[in-house]
Protein backbone atom coordinates (compact mmCIF):
# COMPACT_ATOMS: atom_id res chain seq x y z
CA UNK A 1 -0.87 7.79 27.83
CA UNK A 2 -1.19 3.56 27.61
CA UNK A 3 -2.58 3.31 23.96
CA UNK A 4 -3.98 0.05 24.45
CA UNK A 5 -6.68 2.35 27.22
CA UNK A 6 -7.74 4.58 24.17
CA UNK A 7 -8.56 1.36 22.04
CA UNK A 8 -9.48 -1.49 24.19
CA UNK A 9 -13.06 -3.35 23.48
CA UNK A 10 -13.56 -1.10 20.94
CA UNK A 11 -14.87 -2.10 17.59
CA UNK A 12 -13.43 -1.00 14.32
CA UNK A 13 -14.59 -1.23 11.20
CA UNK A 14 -12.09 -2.49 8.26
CA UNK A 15 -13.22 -1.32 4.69
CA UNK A 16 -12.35 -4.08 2.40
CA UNK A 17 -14.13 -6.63 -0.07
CA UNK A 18 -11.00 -8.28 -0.48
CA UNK A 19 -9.98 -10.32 3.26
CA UNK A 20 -7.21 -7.90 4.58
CA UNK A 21 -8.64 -8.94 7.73
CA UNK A 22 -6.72 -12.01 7.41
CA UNK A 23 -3.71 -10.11 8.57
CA UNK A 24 -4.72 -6.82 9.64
CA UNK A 25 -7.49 -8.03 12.39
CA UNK A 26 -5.02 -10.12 14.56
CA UNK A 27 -2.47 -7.29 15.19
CA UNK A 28 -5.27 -4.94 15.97
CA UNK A 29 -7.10 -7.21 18.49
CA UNK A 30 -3.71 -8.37 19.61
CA UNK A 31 -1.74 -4.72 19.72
CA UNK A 32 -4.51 -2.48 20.92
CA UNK A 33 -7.47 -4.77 22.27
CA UNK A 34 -9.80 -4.28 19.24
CA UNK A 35 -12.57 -5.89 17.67
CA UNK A 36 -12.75 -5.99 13.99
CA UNK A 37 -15.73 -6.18 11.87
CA UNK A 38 -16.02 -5.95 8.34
CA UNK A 39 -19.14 -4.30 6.58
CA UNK A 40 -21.10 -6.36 4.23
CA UNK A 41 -21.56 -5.93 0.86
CA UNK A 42 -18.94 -3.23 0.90
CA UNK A 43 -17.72 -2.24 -2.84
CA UNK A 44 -14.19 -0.81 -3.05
CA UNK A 45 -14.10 -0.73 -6.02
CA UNK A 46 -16.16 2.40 -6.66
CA UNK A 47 -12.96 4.02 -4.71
CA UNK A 48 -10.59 3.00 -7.63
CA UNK A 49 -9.36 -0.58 -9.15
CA UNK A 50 -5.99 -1.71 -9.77
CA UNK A 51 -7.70 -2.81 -13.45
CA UNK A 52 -8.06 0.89 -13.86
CA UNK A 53 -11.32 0.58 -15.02
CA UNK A 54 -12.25 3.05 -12.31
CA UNK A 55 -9.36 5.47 -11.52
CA UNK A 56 -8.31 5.98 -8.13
CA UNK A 57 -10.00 8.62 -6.03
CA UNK A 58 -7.84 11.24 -4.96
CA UNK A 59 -4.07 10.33 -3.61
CA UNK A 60 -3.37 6.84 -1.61
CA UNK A 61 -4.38 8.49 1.34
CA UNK A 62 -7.50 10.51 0.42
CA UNK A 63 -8.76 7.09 -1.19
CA UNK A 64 -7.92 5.21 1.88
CA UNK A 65 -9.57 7.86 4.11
CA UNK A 66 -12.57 8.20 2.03
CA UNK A 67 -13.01 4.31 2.44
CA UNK A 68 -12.52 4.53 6.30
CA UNK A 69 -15.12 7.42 5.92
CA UNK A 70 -17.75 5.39 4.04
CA UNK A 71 -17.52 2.42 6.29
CA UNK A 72 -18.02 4.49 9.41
CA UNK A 73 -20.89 6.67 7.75
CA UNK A 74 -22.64 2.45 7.00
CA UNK A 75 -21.24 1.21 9.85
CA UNK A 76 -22.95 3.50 12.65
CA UNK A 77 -18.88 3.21 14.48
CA UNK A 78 -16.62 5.70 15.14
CA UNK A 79 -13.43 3.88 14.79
CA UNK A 80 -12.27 2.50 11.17
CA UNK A 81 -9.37 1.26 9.01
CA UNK A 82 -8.75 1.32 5.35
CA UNK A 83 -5.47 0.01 3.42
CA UNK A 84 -4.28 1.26 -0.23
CA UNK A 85 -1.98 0.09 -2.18
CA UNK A 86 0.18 1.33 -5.48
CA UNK A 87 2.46 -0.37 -7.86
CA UNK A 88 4.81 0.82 -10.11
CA UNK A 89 8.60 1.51 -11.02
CA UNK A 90 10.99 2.02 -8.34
CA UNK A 91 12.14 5.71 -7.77
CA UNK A 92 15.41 5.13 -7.99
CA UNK A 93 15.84 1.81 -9.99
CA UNK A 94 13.01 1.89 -12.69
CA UNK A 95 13.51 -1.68 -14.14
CA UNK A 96 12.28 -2.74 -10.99
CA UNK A 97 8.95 -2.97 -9.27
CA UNK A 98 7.79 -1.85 -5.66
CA UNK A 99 4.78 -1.40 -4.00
CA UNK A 100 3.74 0.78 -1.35
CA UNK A 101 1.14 -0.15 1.03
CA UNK A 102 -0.34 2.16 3.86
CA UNK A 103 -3.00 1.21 6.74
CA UNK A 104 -5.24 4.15 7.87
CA UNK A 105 -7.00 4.76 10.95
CA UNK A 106 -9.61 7.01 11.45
CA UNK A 107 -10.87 7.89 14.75
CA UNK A 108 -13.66 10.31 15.10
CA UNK A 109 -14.59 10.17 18.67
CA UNK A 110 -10.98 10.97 19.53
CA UNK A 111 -10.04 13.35 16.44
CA UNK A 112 -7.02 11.01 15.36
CA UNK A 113 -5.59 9.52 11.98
CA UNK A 114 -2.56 7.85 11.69
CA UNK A 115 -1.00 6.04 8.86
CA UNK A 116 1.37 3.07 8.69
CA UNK A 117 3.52 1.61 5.57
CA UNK A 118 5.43 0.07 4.05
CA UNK A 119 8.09 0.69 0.80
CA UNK A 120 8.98 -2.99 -1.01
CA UNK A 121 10.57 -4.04 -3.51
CA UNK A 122 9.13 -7.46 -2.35
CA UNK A 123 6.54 -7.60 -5.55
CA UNK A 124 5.14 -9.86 -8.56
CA UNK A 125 3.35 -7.12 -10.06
CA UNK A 126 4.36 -7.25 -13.65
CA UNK A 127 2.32 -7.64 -16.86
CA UNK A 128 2.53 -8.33 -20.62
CA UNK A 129 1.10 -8.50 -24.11
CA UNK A 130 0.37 -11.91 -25.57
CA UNK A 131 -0.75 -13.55 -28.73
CA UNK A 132 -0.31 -17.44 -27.75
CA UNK A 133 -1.25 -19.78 -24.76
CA UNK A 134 2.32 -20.70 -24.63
CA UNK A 135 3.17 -16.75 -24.08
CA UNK A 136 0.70 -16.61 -21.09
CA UNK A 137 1.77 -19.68 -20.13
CA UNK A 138 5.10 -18.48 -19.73
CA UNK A 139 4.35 -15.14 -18.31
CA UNK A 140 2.42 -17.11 -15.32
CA UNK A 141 5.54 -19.10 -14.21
CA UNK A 142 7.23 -15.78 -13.73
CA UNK A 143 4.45 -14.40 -11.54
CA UNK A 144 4.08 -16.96 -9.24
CA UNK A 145 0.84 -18.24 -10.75
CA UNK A 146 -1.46 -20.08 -9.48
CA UNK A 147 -0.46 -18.88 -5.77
CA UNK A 148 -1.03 -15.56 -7.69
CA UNK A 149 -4.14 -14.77 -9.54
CA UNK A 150 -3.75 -13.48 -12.96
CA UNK A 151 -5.70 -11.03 -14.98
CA UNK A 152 -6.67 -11.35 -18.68
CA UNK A 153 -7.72 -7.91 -20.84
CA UNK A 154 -9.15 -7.73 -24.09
CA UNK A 155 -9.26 -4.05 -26.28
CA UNK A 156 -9.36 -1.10 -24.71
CA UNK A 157 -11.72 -2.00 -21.88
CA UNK A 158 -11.24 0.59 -19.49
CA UNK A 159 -12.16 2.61 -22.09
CA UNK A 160 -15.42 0.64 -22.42
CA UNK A 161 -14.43 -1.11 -25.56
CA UNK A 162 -12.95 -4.69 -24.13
CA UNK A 163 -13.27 -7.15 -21.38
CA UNK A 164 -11.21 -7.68 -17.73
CA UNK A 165 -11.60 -11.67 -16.86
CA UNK A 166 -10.20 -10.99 -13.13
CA UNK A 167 -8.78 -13.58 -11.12
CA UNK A 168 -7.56 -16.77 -12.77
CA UNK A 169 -6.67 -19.17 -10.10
CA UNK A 170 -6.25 -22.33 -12.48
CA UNK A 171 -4.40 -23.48 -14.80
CA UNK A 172 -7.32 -24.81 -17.15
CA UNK A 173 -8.68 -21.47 -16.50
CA UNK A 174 -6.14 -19.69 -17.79
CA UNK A 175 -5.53 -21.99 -20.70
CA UNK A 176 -9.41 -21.39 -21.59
CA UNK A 177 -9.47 -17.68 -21.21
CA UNK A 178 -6.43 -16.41 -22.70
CA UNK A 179 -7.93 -19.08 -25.78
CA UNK A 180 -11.29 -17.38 -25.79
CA UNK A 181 -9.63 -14.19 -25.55
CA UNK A 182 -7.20 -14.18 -28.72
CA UNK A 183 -10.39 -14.86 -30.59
CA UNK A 184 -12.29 -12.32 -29.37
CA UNK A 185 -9.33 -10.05 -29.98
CA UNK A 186 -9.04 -7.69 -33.01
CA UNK A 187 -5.56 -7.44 -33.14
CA UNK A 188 -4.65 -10.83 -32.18
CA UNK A 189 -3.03 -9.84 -28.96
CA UNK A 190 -4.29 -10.00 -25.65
CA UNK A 191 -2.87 -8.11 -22.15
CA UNK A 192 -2.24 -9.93 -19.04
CA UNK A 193 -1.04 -9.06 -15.79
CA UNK A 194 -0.86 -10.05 -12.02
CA UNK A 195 -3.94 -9.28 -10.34
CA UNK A 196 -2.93 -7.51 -7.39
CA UNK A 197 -6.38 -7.70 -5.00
CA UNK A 198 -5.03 -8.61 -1.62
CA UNK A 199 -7.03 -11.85 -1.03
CA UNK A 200 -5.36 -13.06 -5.06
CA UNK A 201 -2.15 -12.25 -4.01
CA UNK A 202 0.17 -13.61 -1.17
CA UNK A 203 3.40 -11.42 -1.38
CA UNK A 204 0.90 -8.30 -1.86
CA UNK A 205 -0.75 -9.63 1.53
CA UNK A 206 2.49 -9.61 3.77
CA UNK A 207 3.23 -6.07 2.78
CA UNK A 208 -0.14 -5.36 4.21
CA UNK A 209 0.59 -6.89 7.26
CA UNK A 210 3.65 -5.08 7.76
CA UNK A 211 1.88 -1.27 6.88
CA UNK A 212 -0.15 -2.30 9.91
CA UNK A 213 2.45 -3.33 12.10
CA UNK A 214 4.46 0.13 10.79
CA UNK A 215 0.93 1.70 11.99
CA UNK A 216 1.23 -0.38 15.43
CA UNK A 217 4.37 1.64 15.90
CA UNK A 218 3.43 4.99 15.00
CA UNK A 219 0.37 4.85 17.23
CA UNK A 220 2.61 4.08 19.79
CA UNK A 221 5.13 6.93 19.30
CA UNK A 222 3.65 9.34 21.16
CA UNK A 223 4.43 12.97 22.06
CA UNK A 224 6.90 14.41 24.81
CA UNK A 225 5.30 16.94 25.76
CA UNK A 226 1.23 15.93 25.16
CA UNK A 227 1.51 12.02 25.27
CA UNK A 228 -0.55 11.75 21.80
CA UNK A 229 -0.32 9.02 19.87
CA UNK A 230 1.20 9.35 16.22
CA UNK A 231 4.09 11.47 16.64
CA UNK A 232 5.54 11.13 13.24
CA UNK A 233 7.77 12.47 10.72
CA UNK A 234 5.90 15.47 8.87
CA UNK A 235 8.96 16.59 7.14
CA UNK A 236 13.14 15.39 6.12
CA UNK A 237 16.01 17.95 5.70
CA UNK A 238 18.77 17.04 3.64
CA UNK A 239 22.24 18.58 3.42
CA UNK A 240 24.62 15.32 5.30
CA UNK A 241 27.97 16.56 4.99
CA UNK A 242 29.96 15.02 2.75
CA UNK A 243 33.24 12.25 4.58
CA UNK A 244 35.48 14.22 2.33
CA UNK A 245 34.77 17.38 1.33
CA UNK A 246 32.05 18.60 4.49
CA UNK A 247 29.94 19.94 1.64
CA UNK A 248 26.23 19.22 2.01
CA UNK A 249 24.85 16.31 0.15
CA UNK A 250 21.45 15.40 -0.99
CA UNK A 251 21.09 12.65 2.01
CA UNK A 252 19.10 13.07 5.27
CA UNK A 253 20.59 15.43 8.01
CA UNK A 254 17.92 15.73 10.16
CA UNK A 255 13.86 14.20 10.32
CA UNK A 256 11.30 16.81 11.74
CA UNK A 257 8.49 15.02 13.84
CA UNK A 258 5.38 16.82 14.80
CA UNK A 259 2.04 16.09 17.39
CA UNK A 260 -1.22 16.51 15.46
CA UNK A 261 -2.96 17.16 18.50
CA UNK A 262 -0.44 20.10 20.18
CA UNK A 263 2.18 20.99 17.39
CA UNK A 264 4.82 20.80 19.41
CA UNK A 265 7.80 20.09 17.10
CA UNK A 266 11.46 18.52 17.33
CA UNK A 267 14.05 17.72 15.17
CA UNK A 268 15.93 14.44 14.94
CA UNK A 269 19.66 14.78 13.62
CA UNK A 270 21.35 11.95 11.94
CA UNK A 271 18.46 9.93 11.69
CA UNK A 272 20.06 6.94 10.17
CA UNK A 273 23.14 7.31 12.87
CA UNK A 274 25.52 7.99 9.95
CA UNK A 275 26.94 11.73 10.69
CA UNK A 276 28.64 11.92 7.15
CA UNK A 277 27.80 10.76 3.81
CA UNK A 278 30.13 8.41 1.81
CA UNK A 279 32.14 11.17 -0.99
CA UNK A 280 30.36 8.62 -3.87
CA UNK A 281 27.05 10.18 -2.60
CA UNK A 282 28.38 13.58 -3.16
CA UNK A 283 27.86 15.93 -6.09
CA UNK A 284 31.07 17.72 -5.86
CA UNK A 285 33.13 14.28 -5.06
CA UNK A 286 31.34 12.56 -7.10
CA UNK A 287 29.90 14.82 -10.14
């Protein structure tokens, strides 16, 4: 099945208020031939805010999904794409930050949803309590401010009881709010952090772009034995025998991909083309 046939001259509708389109349009009209138009007036927000004023709505995908939903149900189109993103400490390293970005489509005339992503550690997010200009000040230079937007909290507002001053751009701007803040703050202190909206935030942006080239790929995966686009992973089985021993270890032996459309099912061994795992990965080597 040629992909590009079951998306050409199509229009699809991309549910964000905060320009993904900036990198997400091009591969689409370039990769599969389709137009991209973005609602007006569309509020994302209500869907869940990185500020967590408004907590997230369902998981990354459900919130994604109900976003494509929404702007197909305003958009009168049958075709749509949503993006999501999360921060927070790296599974395995939790000093560090990563961020995982996906890119939804939503199809209803042809019954299909794929999702692309991406796993980085490429990420600013980051954030900090301050009681001084000089603090913020500091805190900004780490962050990659002003390419990067900051954000400024006072209280407890996502409880209600505070204010979020959302993307400082300036370095007057800062200066002044985090100023304004302090005094307006009972404790003295003040929180800031990165503002991670795509359109304040350049490194959050290219991870975004490459969920939707990741989604450019699955769509084009498509299944032996029904040609349907979106044959992915559904499921990994570990147990790569250990270099030394042969005992299994808690790597990847084998990647199960399954068609959405037909089910049919087959299992990839050695995925990463290693056929044992180094004895430092194993628990009886290694204990």
């Amino acid at each position: 099945m040629n992909q590009m046939s079951l998306f050409n001259n199509r229009v699809g509708v991309l549910a964000t208020m905060h320009k993904k389109e900036r990198v997400i349009a091009p591969i689409l009209a370039k990769e599969l031939g389709i137009q991209v138009i973005v609602p007006t007036n569309f509020d994302t927000d209500v869907f869940g805010t990185f500020t967590r004023e408004v907590k997230r709505m369902g998981t990354q995908i459900e919130a994604a999904r109900f976003k494509a939903e929404k702007a197909i149900a305003i958009s009168g189109e049958t075709l749509a794409f949503a993006s999501e993103g999360s921060f927070g400490p790296h599974p395995l390293i939790p000093y560090l930050s990563a961020n995982r970005e996906i890119v939804l489509l939503l199809d209803k005339a042809k019954n299909i949803e794929i999702v692309g992503e991406v796993f980085s550690t490429e990420t600013n997010h980051n954030h900090q309590s301050v009681s001084s200009v000089e603090e913020a000040y500091e805190f900004a230079q780490k962050v990659g401010f002003p390419e990067h937007a900051l954000v400024v909290i006072i209280g407890d507002a996502q409880a209600g009881k505070g204010e979020i001053i959302k993307g400082i751009t300036a370095e007057a701007e800062l200066v002044d709010t985090v100023k304004t803040s302090l005094k307006k703050s009972a404790d003295g202190k003040v929180h800031i952090e990165t503002d991670m909206r795509a359109m304040y935030n350049p490194t959050r942006m290219k991870n975004i772009e490459k969920a939707t080239l990741d989604l450019i790929e699955k769509i084009n995966q498509t299944c032996p034995d029904c040609a349907w686009p979106g044959f992915d992973a559904i499921a990994n089985k570990k147990g790569l025998p250990c270099e030394l021993c042969h005992l299994p270890t808690h790597l990847t032996l084998a990647v199960i991909y399954q068609c959405k459309k037909c089910g049919y099912t087959v299992e990839k061994i050695f995925p990463n083309g290693r056929e044992t795992a180094d004895p430092s990965q194993c628990q009886y080597c290694n204990p």
